[in-house]
Every structure is written in structure tokens, then in C-alpha cells.
PDB file of N, CA and C in Angstrom:
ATOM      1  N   UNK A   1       9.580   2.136  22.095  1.00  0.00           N
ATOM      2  CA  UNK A   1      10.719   1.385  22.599  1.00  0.00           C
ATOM      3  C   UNK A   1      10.846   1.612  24.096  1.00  0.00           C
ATOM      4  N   UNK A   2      11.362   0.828  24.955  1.00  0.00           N
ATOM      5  CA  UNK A   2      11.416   0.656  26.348  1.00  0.00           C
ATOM      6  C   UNK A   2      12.477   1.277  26.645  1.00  0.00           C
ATOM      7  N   UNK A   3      12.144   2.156  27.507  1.00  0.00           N
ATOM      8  CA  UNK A   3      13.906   3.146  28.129  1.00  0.00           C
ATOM      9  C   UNK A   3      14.527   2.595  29.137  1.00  0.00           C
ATOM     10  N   UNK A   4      13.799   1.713  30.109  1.00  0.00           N
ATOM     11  CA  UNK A   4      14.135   1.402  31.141  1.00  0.00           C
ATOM     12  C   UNK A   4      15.698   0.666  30.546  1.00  0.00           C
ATOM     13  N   UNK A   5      16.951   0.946  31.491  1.00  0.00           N
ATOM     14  CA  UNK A   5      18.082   0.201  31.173  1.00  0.00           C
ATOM     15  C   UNK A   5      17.895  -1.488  31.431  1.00  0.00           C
ATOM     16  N   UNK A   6      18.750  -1.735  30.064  1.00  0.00           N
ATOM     17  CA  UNK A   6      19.209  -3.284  30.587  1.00  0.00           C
ATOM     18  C   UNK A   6      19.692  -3.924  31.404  1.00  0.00           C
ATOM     19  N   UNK A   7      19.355  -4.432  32.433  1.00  0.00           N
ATOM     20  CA  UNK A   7      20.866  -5.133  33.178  1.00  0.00           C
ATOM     21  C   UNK A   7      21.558  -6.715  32.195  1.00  0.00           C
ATOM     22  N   UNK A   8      22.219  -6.290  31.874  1.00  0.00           N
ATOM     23  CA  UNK A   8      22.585  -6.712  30.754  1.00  0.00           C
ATOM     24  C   UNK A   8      23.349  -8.492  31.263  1.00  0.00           C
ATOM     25  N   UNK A   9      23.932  -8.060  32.679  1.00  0.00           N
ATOM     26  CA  UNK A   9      24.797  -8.945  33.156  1.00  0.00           C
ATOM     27  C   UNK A   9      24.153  -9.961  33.726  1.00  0.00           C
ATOM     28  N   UNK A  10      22.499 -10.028  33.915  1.00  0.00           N
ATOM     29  CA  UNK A  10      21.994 -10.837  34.162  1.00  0.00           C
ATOM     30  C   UNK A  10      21.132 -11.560  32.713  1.00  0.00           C
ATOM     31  N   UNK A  11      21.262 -11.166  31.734  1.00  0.00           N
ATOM     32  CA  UNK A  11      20.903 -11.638  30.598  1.00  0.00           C
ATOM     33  C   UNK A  11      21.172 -13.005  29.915  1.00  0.00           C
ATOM     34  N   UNK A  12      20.830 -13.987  29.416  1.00  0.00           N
ATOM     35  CA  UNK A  12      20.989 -15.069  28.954  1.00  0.00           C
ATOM     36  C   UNK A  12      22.284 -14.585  27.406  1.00  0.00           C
ATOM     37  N   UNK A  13      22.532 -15.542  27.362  1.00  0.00           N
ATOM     38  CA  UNK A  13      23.459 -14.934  25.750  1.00  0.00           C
ATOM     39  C   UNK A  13      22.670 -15.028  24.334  1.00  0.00           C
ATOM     40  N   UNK A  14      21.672 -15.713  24.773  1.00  0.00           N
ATOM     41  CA  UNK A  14      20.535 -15.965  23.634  1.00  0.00           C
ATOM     42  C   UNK A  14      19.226 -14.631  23.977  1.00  0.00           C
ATOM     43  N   UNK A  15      19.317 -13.888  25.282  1.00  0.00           N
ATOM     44  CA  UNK A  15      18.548 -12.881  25.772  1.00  0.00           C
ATOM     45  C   UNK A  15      18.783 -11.927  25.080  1.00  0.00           C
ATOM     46  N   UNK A  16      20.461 -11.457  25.339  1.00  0.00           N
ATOM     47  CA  UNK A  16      21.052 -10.364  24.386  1.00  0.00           C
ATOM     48  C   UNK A  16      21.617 -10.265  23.237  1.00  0.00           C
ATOM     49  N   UNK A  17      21.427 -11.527  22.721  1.00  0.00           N
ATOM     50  CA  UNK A  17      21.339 -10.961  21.276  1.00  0.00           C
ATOM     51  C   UNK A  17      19.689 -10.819  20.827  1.00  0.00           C
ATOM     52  N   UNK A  18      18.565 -11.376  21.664  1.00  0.00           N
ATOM     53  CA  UNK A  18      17.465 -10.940  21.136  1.00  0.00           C
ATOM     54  C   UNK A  18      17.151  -9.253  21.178  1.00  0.00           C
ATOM     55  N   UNK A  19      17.838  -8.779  22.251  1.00  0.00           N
ATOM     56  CA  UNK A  19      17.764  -7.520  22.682  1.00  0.00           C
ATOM     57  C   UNK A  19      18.585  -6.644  21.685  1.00  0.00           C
ATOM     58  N   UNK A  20      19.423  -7.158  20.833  1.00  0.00           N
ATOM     59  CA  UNK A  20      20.596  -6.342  19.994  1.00  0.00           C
ATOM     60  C   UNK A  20      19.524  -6.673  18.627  1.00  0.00           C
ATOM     61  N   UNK A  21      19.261  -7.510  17.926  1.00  0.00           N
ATOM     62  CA  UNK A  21      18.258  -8.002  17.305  1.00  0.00           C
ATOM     63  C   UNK A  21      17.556  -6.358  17.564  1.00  0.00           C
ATOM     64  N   UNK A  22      16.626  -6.672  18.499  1.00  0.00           N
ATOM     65  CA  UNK A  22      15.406  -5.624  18.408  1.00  0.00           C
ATOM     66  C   UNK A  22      15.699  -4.319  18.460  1.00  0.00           C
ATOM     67  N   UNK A  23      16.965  -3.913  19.072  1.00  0.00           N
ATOM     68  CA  UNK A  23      17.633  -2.647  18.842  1.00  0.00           C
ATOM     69  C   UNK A  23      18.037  -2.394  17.552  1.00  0.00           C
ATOM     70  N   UNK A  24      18.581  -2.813  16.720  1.00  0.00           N
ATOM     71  CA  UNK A  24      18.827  -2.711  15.005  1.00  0.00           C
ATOM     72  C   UNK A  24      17.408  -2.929  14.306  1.00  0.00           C
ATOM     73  N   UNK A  25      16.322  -3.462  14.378  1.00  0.00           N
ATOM     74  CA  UNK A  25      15.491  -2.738  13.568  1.00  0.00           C
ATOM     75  C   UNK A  25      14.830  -1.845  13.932  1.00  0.00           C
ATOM     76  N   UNK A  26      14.855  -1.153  15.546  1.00  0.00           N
ATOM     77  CA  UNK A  26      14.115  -0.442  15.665  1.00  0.00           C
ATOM     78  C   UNK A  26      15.229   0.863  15.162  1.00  0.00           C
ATOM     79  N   UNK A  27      16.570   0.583  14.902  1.00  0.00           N
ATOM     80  CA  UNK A  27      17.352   2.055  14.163  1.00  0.00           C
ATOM     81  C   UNK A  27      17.029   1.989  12.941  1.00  0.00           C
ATOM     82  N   UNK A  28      17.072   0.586  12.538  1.00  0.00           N
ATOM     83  CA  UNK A  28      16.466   0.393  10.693  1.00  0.00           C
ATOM     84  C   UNK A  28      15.753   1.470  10.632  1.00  0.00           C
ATOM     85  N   UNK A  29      14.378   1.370  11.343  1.00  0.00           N
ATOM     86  CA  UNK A  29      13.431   1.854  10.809  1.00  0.00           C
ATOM     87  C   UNK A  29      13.292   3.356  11.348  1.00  0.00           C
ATOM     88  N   UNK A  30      13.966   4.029  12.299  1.00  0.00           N
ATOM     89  CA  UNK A  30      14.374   5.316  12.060  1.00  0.00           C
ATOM     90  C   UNK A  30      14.937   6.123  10.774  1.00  0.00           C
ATOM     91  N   UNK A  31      16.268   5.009  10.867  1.00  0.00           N
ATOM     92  CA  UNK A  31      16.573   5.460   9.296  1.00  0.00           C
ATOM     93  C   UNK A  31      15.949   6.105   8.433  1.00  0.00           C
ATOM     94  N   UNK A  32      14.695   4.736   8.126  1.00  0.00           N
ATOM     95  CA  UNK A  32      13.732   4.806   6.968  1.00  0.00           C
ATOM     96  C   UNK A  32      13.009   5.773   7.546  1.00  0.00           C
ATOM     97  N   UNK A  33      12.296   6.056   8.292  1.00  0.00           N
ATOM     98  CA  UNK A  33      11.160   7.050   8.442  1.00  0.00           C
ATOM     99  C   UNK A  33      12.012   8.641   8.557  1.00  0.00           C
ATOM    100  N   UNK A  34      13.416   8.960   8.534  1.00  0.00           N
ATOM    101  CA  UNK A  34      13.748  10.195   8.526  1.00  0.00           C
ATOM    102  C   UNK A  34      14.634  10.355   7.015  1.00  0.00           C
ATOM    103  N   UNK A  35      14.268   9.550   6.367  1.00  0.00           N
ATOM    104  CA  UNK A  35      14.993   9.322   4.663  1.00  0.00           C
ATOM    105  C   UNK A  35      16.204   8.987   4.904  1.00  0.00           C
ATOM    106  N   UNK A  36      16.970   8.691   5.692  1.00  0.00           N
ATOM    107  CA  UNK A  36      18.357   8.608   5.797  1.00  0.00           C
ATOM    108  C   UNK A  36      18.895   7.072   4.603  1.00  0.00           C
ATOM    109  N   UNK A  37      17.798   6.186   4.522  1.00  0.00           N
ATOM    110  CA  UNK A  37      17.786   4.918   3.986  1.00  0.00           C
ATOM    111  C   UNK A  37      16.626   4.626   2.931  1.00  0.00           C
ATOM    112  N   UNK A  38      16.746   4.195   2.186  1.00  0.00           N
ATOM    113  CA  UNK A  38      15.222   3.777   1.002  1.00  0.00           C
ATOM    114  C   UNK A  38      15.005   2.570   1.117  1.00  0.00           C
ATOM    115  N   UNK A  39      13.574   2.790   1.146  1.00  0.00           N
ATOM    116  CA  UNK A  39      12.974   1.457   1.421  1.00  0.00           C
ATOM    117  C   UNK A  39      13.532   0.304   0.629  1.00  0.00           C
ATOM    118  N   UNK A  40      14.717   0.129  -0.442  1.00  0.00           N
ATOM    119  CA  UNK A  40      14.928  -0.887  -1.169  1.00  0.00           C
ATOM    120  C   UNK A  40      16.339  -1.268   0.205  1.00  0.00           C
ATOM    121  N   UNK A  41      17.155  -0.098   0.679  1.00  0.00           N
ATOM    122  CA  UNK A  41      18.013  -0.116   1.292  1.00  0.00           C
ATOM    123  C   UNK A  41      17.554  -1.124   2.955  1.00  0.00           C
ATOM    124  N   UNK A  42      16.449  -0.451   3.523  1.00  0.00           N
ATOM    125  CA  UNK A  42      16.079  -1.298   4.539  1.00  0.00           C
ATOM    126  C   UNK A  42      15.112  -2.672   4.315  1.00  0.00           C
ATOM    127  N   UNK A  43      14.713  -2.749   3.723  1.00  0.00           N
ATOM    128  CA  UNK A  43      14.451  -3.923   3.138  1.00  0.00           C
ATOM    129  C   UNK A  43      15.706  -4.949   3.233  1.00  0.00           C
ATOM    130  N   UNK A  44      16.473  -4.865   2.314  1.00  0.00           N
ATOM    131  CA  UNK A  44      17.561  -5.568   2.242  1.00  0.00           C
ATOM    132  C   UNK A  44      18.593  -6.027   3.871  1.00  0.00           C
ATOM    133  N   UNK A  45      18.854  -4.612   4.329  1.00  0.00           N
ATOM    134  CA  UNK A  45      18.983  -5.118   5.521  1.00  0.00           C
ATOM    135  C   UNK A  45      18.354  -5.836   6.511  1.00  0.00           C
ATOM    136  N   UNK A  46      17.429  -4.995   6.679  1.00  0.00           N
ATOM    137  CA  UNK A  46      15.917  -6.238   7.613  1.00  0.00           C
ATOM    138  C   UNK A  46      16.297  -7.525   7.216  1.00  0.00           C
ATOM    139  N   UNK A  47      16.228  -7.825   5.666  1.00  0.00           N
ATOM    140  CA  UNK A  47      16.541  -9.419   5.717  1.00  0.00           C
ATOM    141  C   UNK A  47      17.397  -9.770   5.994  1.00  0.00           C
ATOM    142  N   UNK A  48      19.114  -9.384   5.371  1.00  0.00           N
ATOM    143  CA  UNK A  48      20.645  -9.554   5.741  1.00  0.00           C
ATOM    144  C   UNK A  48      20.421  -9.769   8.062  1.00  0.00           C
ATOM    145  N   UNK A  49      19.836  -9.193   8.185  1.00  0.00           N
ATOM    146  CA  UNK A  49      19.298  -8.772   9.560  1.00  0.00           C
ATOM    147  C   UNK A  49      18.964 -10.394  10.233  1.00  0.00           C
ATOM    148  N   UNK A  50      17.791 -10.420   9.456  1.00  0.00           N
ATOM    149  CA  UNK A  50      17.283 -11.740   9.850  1.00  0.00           C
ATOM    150  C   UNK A  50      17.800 -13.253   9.775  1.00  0.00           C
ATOM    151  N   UNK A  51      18.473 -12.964   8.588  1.00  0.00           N
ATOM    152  CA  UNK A  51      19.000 -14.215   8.233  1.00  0.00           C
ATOM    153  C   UNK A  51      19.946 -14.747   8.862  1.00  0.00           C
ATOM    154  N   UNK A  52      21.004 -13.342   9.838  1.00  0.00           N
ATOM    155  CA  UNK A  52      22.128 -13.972  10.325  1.00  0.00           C
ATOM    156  C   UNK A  52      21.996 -14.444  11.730  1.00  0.00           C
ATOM    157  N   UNK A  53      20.355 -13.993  12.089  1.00  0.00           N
ATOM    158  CA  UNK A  53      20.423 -13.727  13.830  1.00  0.00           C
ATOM    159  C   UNK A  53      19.593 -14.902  13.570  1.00  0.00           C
ATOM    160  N   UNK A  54      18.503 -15.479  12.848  1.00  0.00           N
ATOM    161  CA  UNK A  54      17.471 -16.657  12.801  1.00  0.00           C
ATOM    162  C   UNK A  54      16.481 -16.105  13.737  1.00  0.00           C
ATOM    163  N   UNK A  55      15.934 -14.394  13.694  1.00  0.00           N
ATOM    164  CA  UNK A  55      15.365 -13.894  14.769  1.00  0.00           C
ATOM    165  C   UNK A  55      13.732 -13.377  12.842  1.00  0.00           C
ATOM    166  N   UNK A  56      12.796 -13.101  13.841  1.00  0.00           N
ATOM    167  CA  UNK A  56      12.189 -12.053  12.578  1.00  0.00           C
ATOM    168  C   UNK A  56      11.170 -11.170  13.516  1.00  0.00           C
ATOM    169  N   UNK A  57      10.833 -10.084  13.007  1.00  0.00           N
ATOM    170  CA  UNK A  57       9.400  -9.393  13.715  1.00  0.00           C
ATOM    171  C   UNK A  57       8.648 -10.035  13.694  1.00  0.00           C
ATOM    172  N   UNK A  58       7.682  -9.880  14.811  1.00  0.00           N
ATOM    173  CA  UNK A  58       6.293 -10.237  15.203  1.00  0.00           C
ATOM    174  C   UNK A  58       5.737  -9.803  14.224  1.00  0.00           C
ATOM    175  N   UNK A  59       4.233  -9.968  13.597  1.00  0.00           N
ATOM    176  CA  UNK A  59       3.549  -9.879  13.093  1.00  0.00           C
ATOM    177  C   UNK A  59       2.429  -8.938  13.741  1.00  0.00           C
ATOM    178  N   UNK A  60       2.443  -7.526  12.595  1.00  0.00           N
ATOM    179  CA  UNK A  60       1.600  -6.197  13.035  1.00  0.00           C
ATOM    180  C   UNK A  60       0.350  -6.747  12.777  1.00  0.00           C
TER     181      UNK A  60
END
């Protein structure tokens, strides 16, 4: 993940929510990789996730 800060105030409104978007699955998947969440749990969100933003991951 990129540390450099946002300047947020120069952001499009369609910019930052892509940026809020990519910030929530990259906590999703903290979650999941320190057990805090089960994979049935992030799953579900990832999609609830996707569905409301009309955003999805790139393809690994």
C-alpha cells in the first residue's frame, strides 16, 4: 500500500471514493490474514463492498 499522503482536496469526488474503495479492502484483507474475520465473513463483505461502490479488484 502507498504511504505517501493524500491530498485529498485536490481529488475528484469519484477519485475519493476510489481511494476509500481501495482503503477498505486493503483492511478487509488484514482482517483476514490476522484471523480477526473468516473467509466466509470477508467474502461477504468484499461483495456487500462492491456492490455498493460499482468499484471491484483488478485481476491478480
Amino acid at each position: 500500500m502507498d504511504t505517501k499522503p493524500i491530498e485529498w482536496e485536490s481529488l475528484s469526488y469519484e477519485d475519493k471514493n476510489h481511494e476509500l474503495f481501495v482503503k477498505q479492502t486493503v483492511l478487509l484483507k488484514q482482517f483476514l490474514e490476522r484471523g480477526a474475520i473468516s473467509q466466509a465473513q470477508y467474502d461477504k463483505s468484499l461483495h456487500d463492498l462492491i456492490e455498493k461502490t460499482g468499484y471491484n479488484l483488478p485481476k491478480e
